[in-house]
Each structure stands twice: as C-alpha cells, then as structure tokens.
Protein backbone atom coordinates (compact mmCIF):
# COMPACT_ATOMS: atom_id res chain seq x y z
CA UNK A 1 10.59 12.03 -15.67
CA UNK A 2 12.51 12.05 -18.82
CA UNK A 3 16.58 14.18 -18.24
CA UNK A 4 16.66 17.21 -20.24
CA UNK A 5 20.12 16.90 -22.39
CA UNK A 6 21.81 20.18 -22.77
CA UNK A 7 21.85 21.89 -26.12
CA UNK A 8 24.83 23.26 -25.42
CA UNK A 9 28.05 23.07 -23.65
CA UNK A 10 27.72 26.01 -20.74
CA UNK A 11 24.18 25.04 -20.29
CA UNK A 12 24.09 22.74 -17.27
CA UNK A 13 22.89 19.03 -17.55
CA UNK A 14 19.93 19.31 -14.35
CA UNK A 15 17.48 22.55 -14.91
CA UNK A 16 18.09 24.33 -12.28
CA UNK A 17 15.58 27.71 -12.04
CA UNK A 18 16.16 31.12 -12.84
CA UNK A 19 15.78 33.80 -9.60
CA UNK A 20 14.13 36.07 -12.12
CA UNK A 21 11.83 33.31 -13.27
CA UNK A 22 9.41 33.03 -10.36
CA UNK A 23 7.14 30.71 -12.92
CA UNK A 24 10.39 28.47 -13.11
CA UNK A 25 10.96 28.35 -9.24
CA UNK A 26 7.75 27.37 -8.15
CA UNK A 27 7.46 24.43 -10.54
CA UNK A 28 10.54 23.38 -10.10
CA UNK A 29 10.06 21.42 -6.83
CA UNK A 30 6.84 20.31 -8.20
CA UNK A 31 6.67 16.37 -7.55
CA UNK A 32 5.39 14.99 -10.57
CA UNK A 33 4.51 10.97 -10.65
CA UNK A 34 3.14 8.69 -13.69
CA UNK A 35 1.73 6.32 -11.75
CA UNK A 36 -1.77 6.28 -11.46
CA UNK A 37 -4.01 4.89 -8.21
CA UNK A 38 -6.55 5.28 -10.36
CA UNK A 39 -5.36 2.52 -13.08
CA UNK A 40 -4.75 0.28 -10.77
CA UNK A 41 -7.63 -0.09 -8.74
CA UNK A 42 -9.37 -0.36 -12.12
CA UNK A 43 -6.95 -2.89 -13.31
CA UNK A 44 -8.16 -5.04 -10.30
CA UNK A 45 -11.59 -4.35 -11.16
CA UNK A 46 -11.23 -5.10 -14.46
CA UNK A 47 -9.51 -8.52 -13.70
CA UNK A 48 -12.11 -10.05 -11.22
CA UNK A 49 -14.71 -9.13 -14.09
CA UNK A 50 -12.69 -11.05 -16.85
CA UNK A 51 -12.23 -14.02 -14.19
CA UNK A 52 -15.53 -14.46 -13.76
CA UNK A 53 -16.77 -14.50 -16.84
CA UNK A 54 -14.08 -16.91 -18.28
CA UNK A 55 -15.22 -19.14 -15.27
CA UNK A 56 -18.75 -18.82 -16.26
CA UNK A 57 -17.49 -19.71 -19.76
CA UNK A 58 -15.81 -23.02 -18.41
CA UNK A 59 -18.88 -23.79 -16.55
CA UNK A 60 -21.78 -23.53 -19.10
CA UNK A 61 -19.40 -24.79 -22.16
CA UNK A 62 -19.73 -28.50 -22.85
CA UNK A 63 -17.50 -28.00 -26.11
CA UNK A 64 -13.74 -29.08 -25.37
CA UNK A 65 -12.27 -26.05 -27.46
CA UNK A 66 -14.91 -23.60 -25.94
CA UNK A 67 -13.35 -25.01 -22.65
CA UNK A 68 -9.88 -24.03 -23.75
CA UNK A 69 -10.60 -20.95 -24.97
CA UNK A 70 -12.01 -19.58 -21.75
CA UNK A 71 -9.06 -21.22 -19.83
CA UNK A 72 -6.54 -19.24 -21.92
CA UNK A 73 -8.79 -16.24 -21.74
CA UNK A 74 -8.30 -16.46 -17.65
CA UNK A 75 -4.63 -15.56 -18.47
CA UNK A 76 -5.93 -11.77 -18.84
CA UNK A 77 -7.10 -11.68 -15.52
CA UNK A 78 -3.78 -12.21 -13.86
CA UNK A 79 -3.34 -8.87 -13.59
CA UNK A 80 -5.24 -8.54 -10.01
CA UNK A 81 -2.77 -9.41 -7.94
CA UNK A 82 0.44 -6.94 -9.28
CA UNK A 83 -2.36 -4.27 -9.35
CA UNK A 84 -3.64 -4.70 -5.88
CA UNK A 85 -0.08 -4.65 -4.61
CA UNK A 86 0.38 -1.30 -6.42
CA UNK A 87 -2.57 0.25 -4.87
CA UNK A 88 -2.13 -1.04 -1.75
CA UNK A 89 1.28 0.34 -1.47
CA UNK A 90 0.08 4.23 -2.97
CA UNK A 91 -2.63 3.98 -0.08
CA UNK A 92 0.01 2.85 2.54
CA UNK A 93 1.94 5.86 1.42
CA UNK A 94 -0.20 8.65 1.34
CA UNK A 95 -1.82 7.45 4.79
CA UNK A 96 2.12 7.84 6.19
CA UNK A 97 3.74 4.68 5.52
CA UNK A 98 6.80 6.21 3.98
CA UNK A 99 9.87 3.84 3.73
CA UNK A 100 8.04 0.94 5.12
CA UNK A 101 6.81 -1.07 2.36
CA UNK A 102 8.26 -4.05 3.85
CA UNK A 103 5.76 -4.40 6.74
CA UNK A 104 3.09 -3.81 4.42
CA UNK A 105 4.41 -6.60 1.59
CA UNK A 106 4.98 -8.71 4.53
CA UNK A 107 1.51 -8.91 5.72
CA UNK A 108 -0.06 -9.11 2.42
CA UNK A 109 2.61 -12.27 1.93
CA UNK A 110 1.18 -14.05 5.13
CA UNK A 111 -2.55 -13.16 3.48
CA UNK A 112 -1.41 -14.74 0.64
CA UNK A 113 0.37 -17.65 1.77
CA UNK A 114 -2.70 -18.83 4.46
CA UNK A 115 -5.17 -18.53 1.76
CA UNK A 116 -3.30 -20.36 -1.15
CA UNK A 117 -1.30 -22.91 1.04
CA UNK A 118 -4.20 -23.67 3.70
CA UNK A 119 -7.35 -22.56 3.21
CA UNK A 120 -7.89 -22.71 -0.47
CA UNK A 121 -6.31 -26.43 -0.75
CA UNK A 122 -8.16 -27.33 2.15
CA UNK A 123 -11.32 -25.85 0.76
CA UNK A 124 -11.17 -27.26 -2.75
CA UNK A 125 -10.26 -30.49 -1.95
CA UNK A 126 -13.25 -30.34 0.03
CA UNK A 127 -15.61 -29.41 -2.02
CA UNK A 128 -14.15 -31.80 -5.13
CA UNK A 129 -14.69 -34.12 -3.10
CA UNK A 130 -18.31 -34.58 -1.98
CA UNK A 131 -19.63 -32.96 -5.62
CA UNK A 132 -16.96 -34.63 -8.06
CA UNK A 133 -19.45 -37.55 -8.62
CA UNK A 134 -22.24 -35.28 -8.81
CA UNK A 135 -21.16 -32.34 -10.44
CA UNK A 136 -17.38 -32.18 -11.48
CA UNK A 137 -17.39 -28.69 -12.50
CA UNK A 138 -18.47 -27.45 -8.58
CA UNK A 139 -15.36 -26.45 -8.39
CA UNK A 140 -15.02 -23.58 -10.61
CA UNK A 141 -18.56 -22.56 -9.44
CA UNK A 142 -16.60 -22.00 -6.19
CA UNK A 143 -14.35 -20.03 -8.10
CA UNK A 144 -16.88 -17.80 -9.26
CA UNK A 145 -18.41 -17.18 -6.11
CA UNK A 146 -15.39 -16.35 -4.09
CA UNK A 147 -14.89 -13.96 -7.41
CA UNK A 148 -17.84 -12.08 -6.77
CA UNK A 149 -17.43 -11.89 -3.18
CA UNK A 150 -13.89 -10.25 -4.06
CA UNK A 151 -15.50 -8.07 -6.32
CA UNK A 152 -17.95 -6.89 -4.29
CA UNK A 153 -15.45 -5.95 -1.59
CA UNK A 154 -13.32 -4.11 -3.94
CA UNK A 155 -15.99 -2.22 -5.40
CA UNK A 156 -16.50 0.30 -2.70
CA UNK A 157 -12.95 0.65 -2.28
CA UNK A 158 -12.24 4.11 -3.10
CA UNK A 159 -8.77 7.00 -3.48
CA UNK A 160 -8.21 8.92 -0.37
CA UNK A 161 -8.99 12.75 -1.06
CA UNK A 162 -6.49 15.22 0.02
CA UNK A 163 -7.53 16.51 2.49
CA UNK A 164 -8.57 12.82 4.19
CA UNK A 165 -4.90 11.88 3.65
CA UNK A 166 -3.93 15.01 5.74
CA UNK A 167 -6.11 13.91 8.38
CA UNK A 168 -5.49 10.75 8.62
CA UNK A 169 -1.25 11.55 8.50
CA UNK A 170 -1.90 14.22 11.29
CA UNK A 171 -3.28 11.13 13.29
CA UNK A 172 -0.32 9.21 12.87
CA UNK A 173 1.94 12.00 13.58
CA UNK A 174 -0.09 12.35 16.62
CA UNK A 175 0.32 8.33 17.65
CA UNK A 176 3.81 8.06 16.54
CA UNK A 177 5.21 11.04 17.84
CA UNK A 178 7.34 10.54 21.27
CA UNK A 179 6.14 12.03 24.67
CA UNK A 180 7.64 15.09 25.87
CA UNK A 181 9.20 14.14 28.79
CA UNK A 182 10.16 17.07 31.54
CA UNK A 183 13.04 16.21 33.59
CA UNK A 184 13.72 18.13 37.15
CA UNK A 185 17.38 18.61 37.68
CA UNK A 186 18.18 19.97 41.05
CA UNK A 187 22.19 21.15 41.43
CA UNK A 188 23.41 21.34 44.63
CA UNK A 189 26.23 24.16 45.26
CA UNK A 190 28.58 23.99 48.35
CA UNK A 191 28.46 27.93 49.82
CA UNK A 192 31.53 28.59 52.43
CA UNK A 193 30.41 31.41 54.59
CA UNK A 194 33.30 30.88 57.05
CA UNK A 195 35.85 28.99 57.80
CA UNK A 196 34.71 28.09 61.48
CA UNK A 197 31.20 27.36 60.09
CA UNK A 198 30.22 23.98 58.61
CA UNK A 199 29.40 24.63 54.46
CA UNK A 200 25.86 25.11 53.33
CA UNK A 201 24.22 23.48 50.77
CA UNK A 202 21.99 25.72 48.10
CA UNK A 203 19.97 24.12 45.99
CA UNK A 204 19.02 25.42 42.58
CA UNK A 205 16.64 23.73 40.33
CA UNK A 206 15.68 23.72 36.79
C-alpha cells in the first residue's frame, strides 16, 4: 500500500488512529492485499487456451509464415507457469502454510524437474520417433492433448471460501498442535518424629 507523506512537520510519517475516531481504529488494522487469486487462476486458464490454439495453428498451417506466426504467438502463453506458482502459494497460505513456502516451491520443483527432464524427453522422443516418417507434426498433436488434459484439470479448480479456509486451518491446528502431556511428580519429605525413632518418609504428589 502506497506511504502517506506528511503534509506537515508535527504530523507523523505512519497514520496512526485517533481514540476518538472509532471509524479510524477499526480500519486501521485492516489487512489490505492487491493481489488477486482470482487473476491468477484465470491467467493459467487463459494461457492453456492460447497454447492450444497456437498449437492447433502449427498443426493445420502448411504456410511457413503461418507456422511462425503461431510459434511466436505461443510466447503469450508463458504465463501458466508464474501464475500457477502464485496461486498455488495463496492456497498454501490460507489453508495454514504460513512461512513455509519453501516446502511447497520445493515440491512443485521436483514436479517440474521429473516431468521436463524425464518424462517429457522420454515421451517425445518416443513418439517422434515411430510417427516422424509418418506424420512429423505428431508431436505437437501431443502437445495439444496433454494441453487439454491440463486444462481440464484446472478447470474445476476453484478459491477456498472463508469459511472452508477456517475449517480446513482448524484441522491443521488440530494435527499440528502438540499433545498435552500430564506428568506425576511425587516429592518425598523426610518427617523426624523423634530422635530414637528411624525418619518417615511422606509422600506428596502432584
């Protein structure tokens, strides 16, 4: 949120609210946040729609400059990936995941890395080559289709409701928080009754 400057010199730099402004005191401590869950999950959306349609363009083009258009028009769908992280990280935090973004960036890395290092080379190379001397362009077909299947599992993907997020961070409350453990302390107290008697022990527990 943008810093009010002060207009003057006694006025002080942070707004700090007035005890007879009760408006000012209950807005005051008001988060308020620009970034939108909303935008991005659309941004994603949006992307896997313009990457399959520039793929269909490559596919059913047979003109090279129709061809290059619809590679350079893929550019615009690069936007999935930063957008998906975004999300993914506004879910993680209203479900509880406060301060650990690291665990969750982690196992989206290893997602990423075993699909673009192993199974996507493995796969492509695959199919390029049984269909490259039957159809060449199999390849971005395969594209497409793993396009649509991400679509279609990011289309029922929906924002968390408020009162689902409290829920669900009761839960993990619940999990995370540590078991009350009872401990039985027993003090034992040396009594002298006499001095010809042996001492007596008295036991007092808590």
């Amino acid at each position: 949120a943008p810093l009010q400057l002060p207009t003057n010199l006694d006025e002080p730099l942070q707004d700090v609210p007035s005890s007879s402004d009760p408006t000012r005191q209950n807005t005051a401590h008001t988060p308020s946040s620009s970034h939108s869950s909303k935008l991005d999950l659309t941004i994603a959306r949006v992307s896997l729609v313009v990457d399959i349609i520039t793929l269909l363009v490559v596919i059913l083009t047979s003109n090279g400059l129709f061809f290059a258009c619809g590679a350079v028009l893929q550019a615009l769908g690069s936007g999935y990936v930063p957008a998906v992280q975004a999300f993914a990280l506004e879910v993680y935090n209203r479900r509880g995941g406060k301060g650990e973004a690291g665990k969750l960036f982690g196992a989206i890395n290893v997602v990423q890395a075993l699909g673009s290092q192993i199974l996507g080379p493995a796969l492509y190379g695959f199919v390029y080559y049984k269909t490259v001397a039957i159809y060449p362009r199999a390849v971005f077909l395969l594209s497409v289709v793993l396009g649509m299947v991400s679509l279609g599992l990011l289309t029922p993907v929906r924002i968390p409701t408020t009162g689902e997020e409290d829920a669900e961070g009761a839960r993990l409350d619940d999990e995370t928080r540590a078991p009350e453990i009872q401990v039985l302390m027993t003090n034992e107290v040396l009594v002298h009754t006499d001095d010809d008697n042996e001492p007596t022990r008295a036991s007092h527990t808590t």
